[in-house]
PDB file of N, CA and C in Angstrom:
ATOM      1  N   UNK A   1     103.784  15.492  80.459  1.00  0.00           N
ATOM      2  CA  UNK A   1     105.229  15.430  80.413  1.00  0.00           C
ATOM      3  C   UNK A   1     105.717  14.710  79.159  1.00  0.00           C
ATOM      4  N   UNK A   2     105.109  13.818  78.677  1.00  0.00           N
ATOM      5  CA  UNK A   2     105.669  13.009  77.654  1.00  0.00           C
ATOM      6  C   UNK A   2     105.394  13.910  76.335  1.00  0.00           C
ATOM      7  N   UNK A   3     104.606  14.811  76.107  1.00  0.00           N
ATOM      8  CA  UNK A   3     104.467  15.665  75.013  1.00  0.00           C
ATOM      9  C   UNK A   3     105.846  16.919  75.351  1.00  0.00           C
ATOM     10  N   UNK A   4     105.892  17.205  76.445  1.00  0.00           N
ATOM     11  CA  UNK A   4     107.067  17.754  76.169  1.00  0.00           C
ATOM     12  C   UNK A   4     108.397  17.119  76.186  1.00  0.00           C
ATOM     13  N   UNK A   5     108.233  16.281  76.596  1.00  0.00           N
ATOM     14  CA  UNK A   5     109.757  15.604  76.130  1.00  0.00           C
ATOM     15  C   UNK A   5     109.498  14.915  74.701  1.00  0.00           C
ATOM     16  N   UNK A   6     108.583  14.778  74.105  1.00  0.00           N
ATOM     17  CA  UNK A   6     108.721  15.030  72.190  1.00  0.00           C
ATOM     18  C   UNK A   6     108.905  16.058  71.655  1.00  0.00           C
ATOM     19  N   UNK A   7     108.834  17.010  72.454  1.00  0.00           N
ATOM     20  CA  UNK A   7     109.766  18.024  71.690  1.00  0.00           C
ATOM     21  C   UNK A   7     110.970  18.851  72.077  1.00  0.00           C
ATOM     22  N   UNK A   8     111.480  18.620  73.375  1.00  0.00           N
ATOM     23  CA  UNK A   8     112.463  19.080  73.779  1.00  0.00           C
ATOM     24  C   UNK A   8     113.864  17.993  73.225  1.00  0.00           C
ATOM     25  N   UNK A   9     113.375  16.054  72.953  1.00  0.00           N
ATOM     26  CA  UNK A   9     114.138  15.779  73.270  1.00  0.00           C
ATOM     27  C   UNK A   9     114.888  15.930  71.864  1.00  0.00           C
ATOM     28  N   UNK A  10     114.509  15.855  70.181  1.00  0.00           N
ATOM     29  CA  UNK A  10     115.264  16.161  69.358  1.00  0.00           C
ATOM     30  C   UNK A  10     116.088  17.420  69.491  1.00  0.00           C
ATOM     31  N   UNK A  11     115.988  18.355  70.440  1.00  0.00           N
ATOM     32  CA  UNK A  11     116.464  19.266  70.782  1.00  0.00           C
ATOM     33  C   UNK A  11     118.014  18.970  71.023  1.00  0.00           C
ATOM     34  N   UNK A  12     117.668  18.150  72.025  1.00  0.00           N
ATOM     35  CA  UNK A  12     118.917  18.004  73.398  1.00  0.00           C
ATOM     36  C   UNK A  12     119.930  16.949  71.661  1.00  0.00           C
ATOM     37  N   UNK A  13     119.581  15.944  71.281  1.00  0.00           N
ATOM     38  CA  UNK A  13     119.702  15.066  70.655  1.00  0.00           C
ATOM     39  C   UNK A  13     120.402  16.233  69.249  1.00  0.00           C
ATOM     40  N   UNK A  14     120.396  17.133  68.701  1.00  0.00           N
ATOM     41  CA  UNK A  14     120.601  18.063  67.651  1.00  0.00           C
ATOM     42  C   UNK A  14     122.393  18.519  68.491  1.00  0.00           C
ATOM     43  N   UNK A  15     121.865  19.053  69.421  1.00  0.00           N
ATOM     44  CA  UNK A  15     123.201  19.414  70.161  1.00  0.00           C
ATOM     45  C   UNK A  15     124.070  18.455  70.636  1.00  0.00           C
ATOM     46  N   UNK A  16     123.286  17.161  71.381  1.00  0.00           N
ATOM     47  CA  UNK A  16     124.551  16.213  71.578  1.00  0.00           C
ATOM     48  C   UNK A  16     125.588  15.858  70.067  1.00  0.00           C
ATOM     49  N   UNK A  17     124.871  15.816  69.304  1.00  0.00           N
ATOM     50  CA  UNK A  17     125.072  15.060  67.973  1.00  0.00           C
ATOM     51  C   UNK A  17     125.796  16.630  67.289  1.00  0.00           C
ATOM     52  N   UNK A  18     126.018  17.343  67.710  1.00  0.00           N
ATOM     53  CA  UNK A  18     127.079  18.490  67.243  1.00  0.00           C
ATOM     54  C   UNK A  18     128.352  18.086  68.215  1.00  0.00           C
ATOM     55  N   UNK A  19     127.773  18.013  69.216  1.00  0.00           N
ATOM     56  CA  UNK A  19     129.341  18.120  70.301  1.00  0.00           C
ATOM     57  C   UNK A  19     130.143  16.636  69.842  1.00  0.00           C
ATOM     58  N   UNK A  20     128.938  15.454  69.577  1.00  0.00           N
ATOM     59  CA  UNK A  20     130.168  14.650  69.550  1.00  0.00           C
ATOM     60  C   UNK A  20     131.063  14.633  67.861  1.00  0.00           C
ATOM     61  N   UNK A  21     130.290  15.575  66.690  1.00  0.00           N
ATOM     62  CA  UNK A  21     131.209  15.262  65.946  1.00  0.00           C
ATOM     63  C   UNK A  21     132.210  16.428  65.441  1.00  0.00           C
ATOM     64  N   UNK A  22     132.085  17.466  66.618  1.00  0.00           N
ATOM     65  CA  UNK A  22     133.454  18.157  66.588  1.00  0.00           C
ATOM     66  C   UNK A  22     133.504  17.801  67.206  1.00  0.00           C
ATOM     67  N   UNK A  23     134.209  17.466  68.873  1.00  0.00           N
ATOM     68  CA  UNK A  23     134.450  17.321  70.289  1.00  0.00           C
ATOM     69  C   UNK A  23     134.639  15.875  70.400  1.00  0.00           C
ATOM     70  N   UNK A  24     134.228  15.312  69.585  1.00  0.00           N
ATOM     71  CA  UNK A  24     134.210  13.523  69.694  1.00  0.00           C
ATOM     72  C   UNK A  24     135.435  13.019  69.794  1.00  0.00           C
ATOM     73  N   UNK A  25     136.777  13.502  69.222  1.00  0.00           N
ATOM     74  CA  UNK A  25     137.705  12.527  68.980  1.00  0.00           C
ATOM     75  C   UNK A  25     138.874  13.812  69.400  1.00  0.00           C
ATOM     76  N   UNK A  26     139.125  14.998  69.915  1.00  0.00           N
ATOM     77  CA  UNK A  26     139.474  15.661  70.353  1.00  0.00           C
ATOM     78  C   UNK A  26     139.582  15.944  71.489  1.00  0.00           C
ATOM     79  N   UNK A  27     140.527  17.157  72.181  1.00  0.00           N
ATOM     80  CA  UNK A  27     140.311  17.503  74.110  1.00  0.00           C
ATOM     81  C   UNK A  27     139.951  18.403  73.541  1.00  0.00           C
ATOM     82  N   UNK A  28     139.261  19.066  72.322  1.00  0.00           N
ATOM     83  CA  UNK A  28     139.054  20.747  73.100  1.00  0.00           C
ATOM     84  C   UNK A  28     138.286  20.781  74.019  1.00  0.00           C
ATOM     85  N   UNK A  29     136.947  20.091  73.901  1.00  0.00           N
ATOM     86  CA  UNK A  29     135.917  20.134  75.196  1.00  0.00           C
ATOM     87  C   UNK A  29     135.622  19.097  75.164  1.00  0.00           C
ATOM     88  N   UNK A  30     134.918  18.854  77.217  1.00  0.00           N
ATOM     89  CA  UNK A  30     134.044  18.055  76.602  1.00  0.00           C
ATOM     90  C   UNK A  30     132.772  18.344  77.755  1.00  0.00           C
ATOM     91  N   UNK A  31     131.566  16.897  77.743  1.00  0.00           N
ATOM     92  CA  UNK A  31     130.538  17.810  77.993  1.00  0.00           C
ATOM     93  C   UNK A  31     129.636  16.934  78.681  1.00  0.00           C
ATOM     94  N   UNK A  32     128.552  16.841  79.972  1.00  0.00           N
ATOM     95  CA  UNK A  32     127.435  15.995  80.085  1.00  0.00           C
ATOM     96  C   UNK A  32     126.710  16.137  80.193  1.00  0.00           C
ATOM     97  N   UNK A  33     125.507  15.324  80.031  1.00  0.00           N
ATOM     98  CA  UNK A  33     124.133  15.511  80.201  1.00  0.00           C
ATOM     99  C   UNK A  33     123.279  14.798  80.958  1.00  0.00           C
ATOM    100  N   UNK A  34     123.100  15.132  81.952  1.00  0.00           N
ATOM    101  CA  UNK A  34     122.100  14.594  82.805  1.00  0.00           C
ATOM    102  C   UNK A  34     120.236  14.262  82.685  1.00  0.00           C
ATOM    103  N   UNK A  35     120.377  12.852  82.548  1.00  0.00           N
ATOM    104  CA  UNK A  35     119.024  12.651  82.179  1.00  0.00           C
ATOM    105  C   UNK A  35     117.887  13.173  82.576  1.00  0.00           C
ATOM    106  N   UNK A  36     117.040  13.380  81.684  1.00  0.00           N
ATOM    107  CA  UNK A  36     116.154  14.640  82.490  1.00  0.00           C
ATOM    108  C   UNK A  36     116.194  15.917  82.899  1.00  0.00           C
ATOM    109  N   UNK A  37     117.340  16.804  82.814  1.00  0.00           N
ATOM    110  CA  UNK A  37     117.797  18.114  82.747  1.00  0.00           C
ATOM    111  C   UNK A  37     117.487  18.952  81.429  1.00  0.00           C
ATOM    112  N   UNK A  38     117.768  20.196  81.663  1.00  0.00           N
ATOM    113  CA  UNK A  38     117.104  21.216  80.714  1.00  0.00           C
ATOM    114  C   UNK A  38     118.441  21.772  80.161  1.00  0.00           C
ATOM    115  N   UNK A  39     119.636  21.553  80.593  1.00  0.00           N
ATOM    116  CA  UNK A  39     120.875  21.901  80.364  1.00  0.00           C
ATOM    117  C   UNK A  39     122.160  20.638  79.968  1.00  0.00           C
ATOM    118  N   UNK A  40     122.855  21.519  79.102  1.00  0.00           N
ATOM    119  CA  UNK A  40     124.045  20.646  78.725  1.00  0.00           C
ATOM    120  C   UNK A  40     125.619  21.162  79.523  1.00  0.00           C
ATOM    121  N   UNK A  41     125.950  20.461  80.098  1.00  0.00           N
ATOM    122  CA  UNK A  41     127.199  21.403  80.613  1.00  0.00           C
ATOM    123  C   UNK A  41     128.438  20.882  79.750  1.00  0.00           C
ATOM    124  N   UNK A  42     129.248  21.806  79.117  1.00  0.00           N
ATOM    125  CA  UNK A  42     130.044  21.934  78.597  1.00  0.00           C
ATOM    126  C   UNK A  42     131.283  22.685  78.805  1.00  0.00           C
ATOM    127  N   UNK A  43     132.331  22.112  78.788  1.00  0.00           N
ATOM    128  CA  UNK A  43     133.788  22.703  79.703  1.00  0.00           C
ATOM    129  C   UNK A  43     134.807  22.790  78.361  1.00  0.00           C
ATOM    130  N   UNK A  44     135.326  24.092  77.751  1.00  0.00           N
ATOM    131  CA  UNK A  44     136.355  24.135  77.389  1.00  0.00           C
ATOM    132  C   UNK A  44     137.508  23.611  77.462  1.00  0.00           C
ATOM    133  N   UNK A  45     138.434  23.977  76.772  1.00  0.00           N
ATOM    134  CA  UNK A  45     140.044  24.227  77.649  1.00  0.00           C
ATOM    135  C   UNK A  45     139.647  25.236  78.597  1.00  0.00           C
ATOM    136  N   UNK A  46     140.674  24.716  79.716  1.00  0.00           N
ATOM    137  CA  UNK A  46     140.892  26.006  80.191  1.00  0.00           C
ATOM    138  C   UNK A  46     141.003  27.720  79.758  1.00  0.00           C
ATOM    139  N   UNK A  47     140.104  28.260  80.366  1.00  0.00           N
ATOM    140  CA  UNK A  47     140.373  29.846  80.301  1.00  0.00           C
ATOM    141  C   UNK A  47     140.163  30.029  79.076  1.00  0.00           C
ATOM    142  N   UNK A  48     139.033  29.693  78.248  1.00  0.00           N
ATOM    143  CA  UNK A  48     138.581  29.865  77.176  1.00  0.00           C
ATOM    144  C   UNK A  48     137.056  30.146  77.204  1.00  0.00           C
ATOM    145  N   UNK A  49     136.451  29.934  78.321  1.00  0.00           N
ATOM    146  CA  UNK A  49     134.708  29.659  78.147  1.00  0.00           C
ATOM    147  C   UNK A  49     134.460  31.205  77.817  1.00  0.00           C
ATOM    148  N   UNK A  50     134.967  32.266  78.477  1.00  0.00           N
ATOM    149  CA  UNK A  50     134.417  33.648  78.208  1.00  0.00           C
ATOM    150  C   UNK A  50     134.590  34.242  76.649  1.00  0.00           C
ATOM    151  N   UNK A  51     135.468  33.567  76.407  1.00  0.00           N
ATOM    152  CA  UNK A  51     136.682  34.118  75.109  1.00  0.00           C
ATOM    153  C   UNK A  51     135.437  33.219  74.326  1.00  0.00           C
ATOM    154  N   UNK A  52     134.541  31.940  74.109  1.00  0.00           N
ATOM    155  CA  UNK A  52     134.204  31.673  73.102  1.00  0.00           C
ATOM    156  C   UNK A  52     132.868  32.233  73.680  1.00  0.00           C
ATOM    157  N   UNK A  53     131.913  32.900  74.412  1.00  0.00           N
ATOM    158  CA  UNK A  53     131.198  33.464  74.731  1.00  0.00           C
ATOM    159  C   UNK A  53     131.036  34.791  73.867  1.00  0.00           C
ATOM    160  N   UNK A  54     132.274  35.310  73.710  1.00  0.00           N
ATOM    161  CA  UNK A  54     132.398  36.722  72.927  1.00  0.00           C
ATOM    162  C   UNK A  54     132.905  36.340  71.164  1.00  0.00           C
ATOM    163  N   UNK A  55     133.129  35.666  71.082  1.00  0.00           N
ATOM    164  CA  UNK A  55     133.251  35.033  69.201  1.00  0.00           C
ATOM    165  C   UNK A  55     131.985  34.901  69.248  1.00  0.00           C
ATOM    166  N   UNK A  56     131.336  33.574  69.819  1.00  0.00           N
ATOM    167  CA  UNK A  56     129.498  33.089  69.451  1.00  0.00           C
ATOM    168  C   UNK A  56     128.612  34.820  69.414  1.00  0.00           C
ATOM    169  N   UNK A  57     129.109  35.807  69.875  1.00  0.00           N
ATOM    170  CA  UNK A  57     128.691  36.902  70.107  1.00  0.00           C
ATOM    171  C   UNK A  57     129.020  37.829  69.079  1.00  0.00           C
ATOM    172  N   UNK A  58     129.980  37.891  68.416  1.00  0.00           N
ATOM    173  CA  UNK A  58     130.240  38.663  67.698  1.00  0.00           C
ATOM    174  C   UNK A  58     129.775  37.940  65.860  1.00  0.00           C
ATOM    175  N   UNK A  59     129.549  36.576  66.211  1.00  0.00           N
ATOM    176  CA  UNK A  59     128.744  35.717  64.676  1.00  0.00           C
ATOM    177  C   UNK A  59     127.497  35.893  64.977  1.00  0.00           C
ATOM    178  N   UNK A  60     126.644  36.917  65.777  1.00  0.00           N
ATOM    179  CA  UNK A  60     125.308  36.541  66.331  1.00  0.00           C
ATOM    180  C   UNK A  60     124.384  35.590  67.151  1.00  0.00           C
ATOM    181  N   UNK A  61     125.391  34.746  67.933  1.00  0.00           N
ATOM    182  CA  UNK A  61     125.129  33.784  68.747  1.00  0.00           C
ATOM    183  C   UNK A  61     125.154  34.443  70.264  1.00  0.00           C
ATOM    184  N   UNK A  62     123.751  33.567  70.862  1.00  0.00           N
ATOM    185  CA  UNK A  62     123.788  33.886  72.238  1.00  0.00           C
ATOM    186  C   UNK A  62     124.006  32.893  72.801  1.00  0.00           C
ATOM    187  N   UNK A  63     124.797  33.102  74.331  1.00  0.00           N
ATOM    188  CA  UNK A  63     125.044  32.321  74.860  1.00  0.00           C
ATOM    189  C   UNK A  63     124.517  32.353  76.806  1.00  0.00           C
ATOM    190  N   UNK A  64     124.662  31.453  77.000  1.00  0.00           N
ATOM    191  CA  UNK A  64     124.157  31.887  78.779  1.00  0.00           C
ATOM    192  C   UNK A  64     125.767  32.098  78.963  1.00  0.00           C
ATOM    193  N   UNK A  65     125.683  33.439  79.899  1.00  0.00           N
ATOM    194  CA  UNK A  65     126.876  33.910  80.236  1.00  0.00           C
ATOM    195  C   UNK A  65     127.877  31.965  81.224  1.00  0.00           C
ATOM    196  N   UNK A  66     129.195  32.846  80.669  1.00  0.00           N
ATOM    197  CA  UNK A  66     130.559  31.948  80.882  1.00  0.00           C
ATOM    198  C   UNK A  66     130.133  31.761  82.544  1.00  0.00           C
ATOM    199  N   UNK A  67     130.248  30.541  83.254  1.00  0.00           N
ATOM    200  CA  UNK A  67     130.762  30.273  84.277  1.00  0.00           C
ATOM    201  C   UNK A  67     128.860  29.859  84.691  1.00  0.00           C
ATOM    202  N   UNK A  68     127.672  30.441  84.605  1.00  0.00           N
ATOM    203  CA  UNK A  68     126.762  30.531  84.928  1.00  0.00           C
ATOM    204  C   UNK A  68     126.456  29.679  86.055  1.00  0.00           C
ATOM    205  N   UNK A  69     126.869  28.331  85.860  1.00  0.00           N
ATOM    206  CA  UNK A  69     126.447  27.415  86.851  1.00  0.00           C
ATOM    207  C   UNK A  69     127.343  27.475  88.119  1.00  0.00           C
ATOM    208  N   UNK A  70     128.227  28.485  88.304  1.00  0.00           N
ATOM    209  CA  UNK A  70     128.972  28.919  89.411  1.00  0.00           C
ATOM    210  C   UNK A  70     128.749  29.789  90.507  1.00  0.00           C
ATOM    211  N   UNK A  71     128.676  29.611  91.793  1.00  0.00           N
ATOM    212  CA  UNK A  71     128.230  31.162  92.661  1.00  0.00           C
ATOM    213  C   UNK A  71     128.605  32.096  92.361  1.00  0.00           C
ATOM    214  N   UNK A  72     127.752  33.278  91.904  1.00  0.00           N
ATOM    215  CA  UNK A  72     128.326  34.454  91.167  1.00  0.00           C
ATOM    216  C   UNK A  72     128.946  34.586  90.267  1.00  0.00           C
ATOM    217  N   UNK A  73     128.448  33.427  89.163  1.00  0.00           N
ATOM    218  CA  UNK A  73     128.795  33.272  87.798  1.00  0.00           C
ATOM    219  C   UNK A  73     130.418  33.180  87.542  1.00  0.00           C
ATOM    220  N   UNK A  74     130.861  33.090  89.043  1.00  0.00           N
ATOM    221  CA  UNK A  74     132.843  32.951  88.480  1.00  0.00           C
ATOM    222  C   UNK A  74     133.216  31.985  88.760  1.00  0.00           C
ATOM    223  N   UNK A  75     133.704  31.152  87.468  1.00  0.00           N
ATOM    224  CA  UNK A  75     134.198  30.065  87.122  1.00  0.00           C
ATOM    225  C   UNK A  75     135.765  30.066  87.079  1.00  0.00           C
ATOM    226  N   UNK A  76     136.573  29.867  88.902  1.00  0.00           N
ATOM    227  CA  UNK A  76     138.048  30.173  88.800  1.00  0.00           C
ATOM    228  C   UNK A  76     138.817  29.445  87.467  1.00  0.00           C
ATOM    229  N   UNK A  77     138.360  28.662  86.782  1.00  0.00           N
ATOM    230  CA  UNK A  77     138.714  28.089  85.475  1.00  0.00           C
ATOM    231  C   UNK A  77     138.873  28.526  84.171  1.00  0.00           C
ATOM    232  N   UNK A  78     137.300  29.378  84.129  1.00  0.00           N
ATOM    233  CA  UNK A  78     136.989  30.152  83.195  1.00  0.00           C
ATOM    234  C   UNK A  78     136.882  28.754  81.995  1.00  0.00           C
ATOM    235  N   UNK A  79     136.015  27.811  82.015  1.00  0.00           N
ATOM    236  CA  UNK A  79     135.917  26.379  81.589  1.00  0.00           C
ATOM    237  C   UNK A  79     134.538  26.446  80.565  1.00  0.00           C
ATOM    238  N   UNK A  80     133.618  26.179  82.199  1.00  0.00           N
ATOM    239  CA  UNK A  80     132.165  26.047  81.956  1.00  0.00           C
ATOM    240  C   UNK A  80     131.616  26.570  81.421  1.00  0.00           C
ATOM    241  N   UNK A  81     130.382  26.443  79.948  1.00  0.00           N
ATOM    242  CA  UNK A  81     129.474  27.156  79.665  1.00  0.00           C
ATOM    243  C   UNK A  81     127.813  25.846  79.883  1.00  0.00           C
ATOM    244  N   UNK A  82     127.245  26.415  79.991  1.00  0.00           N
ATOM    245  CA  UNK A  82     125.710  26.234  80.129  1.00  0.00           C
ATOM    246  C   UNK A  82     124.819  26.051  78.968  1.00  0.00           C
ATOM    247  N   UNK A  83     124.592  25.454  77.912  1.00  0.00           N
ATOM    248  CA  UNK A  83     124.057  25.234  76.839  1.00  0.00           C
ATOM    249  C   UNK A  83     122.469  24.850  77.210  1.00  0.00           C
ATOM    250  N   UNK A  84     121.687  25.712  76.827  1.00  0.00           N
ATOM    251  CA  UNK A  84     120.272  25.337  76.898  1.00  0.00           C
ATOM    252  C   UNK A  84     119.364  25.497  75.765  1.00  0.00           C
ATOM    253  N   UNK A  85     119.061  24.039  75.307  1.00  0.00           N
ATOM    254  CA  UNK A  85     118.278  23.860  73.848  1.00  0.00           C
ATOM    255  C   UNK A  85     116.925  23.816  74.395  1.00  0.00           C
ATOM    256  N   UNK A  86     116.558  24.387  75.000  1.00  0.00           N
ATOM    257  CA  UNK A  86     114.810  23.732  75.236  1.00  0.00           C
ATOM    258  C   UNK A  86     113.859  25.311  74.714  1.00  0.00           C
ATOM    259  N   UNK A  87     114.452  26.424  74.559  1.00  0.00           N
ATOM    260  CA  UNK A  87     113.155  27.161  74.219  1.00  0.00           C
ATOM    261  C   UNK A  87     113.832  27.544  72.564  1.00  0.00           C
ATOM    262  N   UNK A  88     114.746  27.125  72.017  1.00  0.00           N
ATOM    263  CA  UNK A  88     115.243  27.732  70.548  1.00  0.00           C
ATOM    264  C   UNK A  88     114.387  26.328  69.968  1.00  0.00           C
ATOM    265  N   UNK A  89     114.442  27.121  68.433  1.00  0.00           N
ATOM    266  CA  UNK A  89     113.636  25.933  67.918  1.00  0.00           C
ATOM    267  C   UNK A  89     115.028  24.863  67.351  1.00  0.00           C
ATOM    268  N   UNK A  90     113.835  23.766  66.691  1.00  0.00           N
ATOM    269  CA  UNK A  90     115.359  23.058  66.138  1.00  0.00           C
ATOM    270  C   UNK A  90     116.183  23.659  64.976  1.00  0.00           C
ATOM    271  N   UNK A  91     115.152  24.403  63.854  1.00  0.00           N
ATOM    272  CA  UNK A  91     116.045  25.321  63.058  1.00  0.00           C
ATOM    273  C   UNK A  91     117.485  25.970  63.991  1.00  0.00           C
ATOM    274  N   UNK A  92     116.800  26.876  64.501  1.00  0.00           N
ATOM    275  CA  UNK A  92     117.657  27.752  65.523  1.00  0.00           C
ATOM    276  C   UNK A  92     118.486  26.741  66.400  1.00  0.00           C
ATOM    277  N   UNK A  93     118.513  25.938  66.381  1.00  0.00           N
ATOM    278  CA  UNK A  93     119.818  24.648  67.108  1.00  0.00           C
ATOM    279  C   UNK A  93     120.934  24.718  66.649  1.00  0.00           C
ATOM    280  N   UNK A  94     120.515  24.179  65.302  1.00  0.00           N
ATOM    281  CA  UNK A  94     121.198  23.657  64.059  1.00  0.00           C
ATOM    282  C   UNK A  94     122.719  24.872  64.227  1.00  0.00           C
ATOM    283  N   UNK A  95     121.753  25.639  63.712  1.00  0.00           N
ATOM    284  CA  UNK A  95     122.197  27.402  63.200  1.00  0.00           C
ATOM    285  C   UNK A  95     123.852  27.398  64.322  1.00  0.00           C
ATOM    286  N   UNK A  96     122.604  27.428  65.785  1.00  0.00           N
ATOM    287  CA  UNK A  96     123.455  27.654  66.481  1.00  0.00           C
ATOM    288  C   UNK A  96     124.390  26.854  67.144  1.00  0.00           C
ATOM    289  N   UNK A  97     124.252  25.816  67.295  1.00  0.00           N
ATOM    290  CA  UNK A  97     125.414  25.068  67.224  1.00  0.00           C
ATOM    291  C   UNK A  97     126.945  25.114  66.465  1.00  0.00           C
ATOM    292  N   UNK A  98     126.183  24.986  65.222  1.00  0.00           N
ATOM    293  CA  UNK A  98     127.645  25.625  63.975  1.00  0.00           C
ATOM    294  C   UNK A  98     128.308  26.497  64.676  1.00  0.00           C
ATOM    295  N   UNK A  99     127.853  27.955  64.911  1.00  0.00           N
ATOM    296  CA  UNK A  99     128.254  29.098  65.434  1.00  0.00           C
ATOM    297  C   UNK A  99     129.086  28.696  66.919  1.00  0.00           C
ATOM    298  N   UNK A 100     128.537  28.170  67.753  1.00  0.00           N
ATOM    299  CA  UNK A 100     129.070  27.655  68.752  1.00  0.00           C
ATOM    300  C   UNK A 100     130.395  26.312  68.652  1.00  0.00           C
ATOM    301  N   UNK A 101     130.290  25.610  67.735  1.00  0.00           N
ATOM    302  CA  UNK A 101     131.310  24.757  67.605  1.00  0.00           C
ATOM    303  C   UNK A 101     132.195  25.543  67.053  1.00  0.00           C
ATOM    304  N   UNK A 102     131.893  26.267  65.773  1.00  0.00           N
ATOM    305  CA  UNK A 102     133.516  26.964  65.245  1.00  0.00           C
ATOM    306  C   UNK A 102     134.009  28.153  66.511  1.00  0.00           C
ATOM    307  N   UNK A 103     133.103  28.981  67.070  1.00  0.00           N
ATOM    308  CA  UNK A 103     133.708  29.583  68.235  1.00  0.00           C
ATOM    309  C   UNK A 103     134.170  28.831  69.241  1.00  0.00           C
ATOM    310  N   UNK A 104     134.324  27.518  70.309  1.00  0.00           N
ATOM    311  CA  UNK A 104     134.914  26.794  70.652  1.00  0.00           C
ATOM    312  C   UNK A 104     136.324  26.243  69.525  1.00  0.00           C
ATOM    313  N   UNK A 105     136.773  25.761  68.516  1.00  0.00           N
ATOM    314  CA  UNK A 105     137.498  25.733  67.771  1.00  0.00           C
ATOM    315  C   UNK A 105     138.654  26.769  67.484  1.00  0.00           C
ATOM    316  N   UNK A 106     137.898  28.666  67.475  1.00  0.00           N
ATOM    317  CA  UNK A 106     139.117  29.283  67.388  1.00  0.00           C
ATOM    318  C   UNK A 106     139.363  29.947  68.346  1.00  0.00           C
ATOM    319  N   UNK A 107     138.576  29.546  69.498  1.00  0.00           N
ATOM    320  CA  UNK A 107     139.069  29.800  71.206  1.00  0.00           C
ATOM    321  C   UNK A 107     140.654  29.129  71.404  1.00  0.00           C
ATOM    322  N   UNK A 108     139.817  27.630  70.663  1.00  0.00           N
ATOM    323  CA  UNK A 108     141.184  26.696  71.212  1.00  0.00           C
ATOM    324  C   UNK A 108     142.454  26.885  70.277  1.00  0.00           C
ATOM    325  N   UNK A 109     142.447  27.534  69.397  1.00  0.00           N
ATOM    326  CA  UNK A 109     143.634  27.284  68.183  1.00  0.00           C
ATOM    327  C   UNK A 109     144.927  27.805  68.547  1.00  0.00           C
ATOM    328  N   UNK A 110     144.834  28.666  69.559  1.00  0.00           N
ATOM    329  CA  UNK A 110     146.043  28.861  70.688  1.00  0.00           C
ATOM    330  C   UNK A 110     146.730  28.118  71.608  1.00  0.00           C
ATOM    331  N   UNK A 111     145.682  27.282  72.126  1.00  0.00           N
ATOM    332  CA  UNK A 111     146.153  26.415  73.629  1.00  0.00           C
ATOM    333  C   UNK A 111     146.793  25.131  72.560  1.00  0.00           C
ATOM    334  N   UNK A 112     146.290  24.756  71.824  1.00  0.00           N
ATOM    335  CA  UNK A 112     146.789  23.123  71.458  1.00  0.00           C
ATOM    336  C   UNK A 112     147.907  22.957  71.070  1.00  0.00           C
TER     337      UNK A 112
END
């Protein structure tokens, strides 16, 4: 266990360290992480999680579908997305994070 948490945890640590320095001093989102989990949960504005699901999608970013952690993936909010850094590498973090923070950003450039 301790060999894989040397390499999962710069993982988790690549992505926290994106969310807090867009998301840090802002409401667009925000987000937690439970120690020892394989996932980051992250909540939009409202009625935005699908809408930045399909931007991260259209820059070449994948995402675990909007709402995921919901029964039958519907999130009456349309909030939640599911961020999971443990099988991308850290290159591929990096990458995708960017992609994922500016798609959260022009989700929100309406609501604020």
């Amino acid at each position: 266990m301790q060999k894989h948490a040397e390499i999962i945890k710069p993982r988790f640590e690549s992505v926290l360290k994106h969310l807090e320095e867009a998301f840090g001093d802002n409401a667009l989102g925000q987000w937690e992480s439970a120690d020892g989990g394989y996932f980051i949960s992250f909540d939009t504005q409202e009625g935005l999680a699908k809408k930045v699901v399909a931007l991260a999608g259209q820059a070449g970013g994948k995402l675990t579908p909007a709402g995921a952690t919901f029964p039958y993936g519907k999130d009456p909010r349309d909030r939640n997305l599911r961020l999971a850094p443990t099988f991308p590498s850290l290159d591929e973090i990096e990458r995708a994070m960017a992609v994922f923070c500016v798609s959260v950003e022009l989700a929100s450039a309406g609501k604020t």
